[in-house]
N, C-alpha and C. Protein backbone atom coordinates (compact mmCIF):
# COMPACT_ATOMS: atom_id res chain seq x y z
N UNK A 1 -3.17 5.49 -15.00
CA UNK A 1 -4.57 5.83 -15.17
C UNK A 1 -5.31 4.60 -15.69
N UNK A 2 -6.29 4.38 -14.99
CA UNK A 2 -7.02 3.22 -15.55
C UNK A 2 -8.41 3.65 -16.17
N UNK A 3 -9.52 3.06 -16.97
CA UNK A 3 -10.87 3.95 -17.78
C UNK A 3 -11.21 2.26 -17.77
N UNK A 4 -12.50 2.88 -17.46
CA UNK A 4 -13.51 1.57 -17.46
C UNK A 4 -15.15 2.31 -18.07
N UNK A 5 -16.05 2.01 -18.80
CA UNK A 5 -17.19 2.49 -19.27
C UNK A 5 -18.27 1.88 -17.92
N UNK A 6 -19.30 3.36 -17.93
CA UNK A 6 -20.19 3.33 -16.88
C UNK A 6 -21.29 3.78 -17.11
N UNK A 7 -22.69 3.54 -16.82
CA UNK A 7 -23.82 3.35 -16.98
C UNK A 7 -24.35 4.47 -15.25
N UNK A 8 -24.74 5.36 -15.37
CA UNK A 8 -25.80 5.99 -14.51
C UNK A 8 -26.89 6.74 -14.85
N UNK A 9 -28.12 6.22 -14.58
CA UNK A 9 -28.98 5.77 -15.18
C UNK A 9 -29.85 6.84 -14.58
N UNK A 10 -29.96 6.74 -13.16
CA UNK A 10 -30.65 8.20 -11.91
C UNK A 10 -30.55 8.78 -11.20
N UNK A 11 -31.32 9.24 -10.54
CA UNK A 11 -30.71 10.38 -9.72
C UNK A 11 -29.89 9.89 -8.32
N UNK A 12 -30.89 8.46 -7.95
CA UNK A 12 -30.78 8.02 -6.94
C UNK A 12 -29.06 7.45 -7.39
N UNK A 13 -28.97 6.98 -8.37
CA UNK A 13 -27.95 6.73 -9.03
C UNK A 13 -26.50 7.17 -9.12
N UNK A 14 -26.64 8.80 -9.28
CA UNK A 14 -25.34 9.76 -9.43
C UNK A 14 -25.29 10.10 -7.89
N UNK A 15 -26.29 9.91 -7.16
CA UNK A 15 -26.12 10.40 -5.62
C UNK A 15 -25.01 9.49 -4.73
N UNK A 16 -25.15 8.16 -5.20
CA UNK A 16 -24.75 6.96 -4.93
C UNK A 16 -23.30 7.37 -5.23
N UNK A 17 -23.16 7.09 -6.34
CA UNK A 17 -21.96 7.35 -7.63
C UNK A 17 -21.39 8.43 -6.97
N UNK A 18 -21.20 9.32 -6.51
CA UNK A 18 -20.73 10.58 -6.33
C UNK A 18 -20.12 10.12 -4.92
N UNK A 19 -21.22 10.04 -3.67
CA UNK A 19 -20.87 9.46 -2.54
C UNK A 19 -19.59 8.33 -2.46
N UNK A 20 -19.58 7.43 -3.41
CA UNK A 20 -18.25 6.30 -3.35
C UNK A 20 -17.07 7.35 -4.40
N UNK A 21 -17.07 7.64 -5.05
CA UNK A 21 -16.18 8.23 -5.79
C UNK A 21 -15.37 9.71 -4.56
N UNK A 22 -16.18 10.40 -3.73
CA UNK A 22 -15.53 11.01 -3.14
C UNK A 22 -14.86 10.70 -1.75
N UNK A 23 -15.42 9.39 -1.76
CA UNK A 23 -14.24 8.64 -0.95
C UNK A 23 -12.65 8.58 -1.48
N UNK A 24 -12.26 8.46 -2.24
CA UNK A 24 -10.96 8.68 -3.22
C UNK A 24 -9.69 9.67 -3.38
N UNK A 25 -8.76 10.01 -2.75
CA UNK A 25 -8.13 10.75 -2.40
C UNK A 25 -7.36 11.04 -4.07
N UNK A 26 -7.98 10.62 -5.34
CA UNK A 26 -7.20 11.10 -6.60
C UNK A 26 -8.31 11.43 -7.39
N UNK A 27 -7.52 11.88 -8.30
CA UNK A 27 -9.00 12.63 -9.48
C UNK A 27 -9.58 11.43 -10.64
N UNK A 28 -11.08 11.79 -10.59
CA UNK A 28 -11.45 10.71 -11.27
C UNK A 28 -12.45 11.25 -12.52
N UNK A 29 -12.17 11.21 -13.48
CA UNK A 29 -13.10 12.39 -14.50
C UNK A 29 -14.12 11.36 -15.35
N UNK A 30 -14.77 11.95 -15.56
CA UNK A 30 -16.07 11.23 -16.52
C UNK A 30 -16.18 12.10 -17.89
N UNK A 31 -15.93 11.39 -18.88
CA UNK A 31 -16.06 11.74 -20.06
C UNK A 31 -17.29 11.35 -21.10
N UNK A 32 -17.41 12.23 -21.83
CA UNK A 32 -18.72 11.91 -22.72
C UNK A 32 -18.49 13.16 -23.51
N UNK A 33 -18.13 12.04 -24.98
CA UNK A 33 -17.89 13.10 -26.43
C UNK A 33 -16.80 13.57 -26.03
N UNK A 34 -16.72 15.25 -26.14
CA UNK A 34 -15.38 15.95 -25.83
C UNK A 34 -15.60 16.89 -24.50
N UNK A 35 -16.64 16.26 -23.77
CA UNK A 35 -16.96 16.98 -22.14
C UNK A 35 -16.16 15.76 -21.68
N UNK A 36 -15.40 16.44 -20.52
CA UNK A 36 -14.94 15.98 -19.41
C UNK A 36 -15.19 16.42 -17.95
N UNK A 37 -15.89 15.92 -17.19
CA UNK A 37 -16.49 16.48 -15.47
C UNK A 37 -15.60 15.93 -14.22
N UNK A 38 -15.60 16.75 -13.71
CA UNK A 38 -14.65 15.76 -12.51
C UNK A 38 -16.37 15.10 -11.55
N UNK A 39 -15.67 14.05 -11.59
CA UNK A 39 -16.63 12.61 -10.68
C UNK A 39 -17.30 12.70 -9.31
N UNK A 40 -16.64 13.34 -8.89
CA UNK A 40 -16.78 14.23 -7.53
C UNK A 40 -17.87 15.18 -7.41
N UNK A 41 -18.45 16.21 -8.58
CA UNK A 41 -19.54 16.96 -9.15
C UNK A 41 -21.00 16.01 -9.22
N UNK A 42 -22.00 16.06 -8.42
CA UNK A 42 -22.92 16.37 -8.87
C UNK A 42 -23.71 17.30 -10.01
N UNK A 43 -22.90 18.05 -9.47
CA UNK A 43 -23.75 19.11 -11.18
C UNK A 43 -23.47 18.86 -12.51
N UNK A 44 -21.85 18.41 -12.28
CA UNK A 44 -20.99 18.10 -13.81
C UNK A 44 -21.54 17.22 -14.55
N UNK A 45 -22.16 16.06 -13.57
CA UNK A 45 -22.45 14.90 -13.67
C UNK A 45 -23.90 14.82 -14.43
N UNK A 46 -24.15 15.77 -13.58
CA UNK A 46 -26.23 15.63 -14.35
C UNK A 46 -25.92 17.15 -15.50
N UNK A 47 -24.66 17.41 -16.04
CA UNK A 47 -24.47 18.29 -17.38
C UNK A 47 -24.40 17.24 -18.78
N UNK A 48 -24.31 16.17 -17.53
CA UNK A 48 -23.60 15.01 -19.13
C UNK A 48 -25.36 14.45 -19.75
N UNK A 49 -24.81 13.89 -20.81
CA UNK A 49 -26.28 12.46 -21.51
C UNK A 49 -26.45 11.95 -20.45
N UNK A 50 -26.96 11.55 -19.73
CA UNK A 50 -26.74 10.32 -18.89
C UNK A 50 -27.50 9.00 -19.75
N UNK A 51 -28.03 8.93 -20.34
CA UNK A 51 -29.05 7.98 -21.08
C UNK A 51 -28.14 7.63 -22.61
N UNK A 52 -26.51 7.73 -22.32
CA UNK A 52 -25.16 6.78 -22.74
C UNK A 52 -24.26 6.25 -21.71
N UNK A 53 -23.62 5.41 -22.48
CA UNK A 53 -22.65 4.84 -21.66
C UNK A 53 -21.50 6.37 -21.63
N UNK A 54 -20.48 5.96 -20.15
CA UNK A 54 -20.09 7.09 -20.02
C UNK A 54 -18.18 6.86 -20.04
N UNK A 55 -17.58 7.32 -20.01
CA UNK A 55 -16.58 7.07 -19.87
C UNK A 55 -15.51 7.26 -18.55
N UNK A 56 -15.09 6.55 -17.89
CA UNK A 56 -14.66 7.26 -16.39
C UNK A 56 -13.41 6.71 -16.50
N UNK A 57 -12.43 7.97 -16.17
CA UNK A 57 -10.76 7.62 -15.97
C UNK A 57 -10.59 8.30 -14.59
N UNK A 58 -10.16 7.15 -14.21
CA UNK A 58 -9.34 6.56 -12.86
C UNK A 58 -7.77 7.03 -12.59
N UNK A 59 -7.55 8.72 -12.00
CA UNK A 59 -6.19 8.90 -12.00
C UNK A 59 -5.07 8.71 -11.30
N UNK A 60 -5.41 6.79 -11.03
CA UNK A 60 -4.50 6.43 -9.97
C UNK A 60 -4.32 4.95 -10.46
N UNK A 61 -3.07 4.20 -10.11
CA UNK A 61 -2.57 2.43 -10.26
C UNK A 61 -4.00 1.65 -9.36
N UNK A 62 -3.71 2.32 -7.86
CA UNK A 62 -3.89 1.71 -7.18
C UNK A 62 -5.60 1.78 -6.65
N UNK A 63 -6.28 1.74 -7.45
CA UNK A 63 -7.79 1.90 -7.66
C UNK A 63 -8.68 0.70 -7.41
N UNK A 64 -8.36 -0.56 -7.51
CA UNK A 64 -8.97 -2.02 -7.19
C UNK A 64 -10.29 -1.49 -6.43
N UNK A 65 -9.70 -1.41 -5.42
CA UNK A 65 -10.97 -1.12 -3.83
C UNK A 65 -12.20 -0.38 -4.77
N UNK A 66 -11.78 0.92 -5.13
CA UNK A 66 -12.77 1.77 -5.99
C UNK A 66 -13.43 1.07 -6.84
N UNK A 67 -12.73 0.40 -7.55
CA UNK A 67 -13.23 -0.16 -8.68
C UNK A 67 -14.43 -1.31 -8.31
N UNK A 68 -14.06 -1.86 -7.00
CA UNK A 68 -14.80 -2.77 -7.06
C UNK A 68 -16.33 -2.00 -6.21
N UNK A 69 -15.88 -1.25 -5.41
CA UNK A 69 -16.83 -0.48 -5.15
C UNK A 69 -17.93 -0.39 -6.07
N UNK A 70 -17.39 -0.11 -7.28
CA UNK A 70 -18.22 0.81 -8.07
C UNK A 70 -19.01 -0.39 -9.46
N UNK A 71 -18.46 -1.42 -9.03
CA UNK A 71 -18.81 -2.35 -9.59
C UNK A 71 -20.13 -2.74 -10.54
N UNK A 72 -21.42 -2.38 -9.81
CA UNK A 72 -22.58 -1.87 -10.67
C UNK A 72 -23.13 -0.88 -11.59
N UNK A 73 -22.14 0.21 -11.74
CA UNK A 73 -22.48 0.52 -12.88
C UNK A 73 -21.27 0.48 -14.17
N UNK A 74 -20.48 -0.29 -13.34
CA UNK A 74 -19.33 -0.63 -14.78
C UNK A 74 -20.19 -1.84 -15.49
N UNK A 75 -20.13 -1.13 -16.84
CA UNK A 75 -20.33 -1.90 -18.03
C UNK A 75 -19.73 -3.03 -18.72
N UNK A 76 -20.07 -4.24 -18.49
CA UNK A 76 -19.51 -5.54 -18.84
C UNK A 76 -19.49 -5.88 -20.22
């Protein structure tokens, strides 16, 4: 499992976010506090803060491609 912190900011945003993430044939959850959403959800997704950084675990080794995909809203 890999976790990297993520920033989605709008709507246009989680639409995006959602679209590359369900490309992904493993589960990918977004955390914030003691909520956890699966990544894949639109709805789960706009249940969270969005206006924090977020937490996203990656339930796979072999994630690179994704990762880099997703590259703009990982938090540097």
């Amino acid at each position: 499992m890999k976790s990297v912190t993520i920033n989605i900011n709008t709507i246009e945003d989680v639409k995006q976010f959602v679209n590359q993430v369900t490309k992904c044939n493993y589960d990918v959850d977004i955390v914030s506090g003691r909520y956890a959403v699966d990544a894949k959800s639109i709805m789960g997704i706009f249940s969270l803060d969005l206006s924090k950084p977020l937490e996203l675990r990656v339930h796979s080794d072999d994630c690179d491609e994704f990762l880099a995909a997703i590259d703009n809203y990982i938090v540097k």
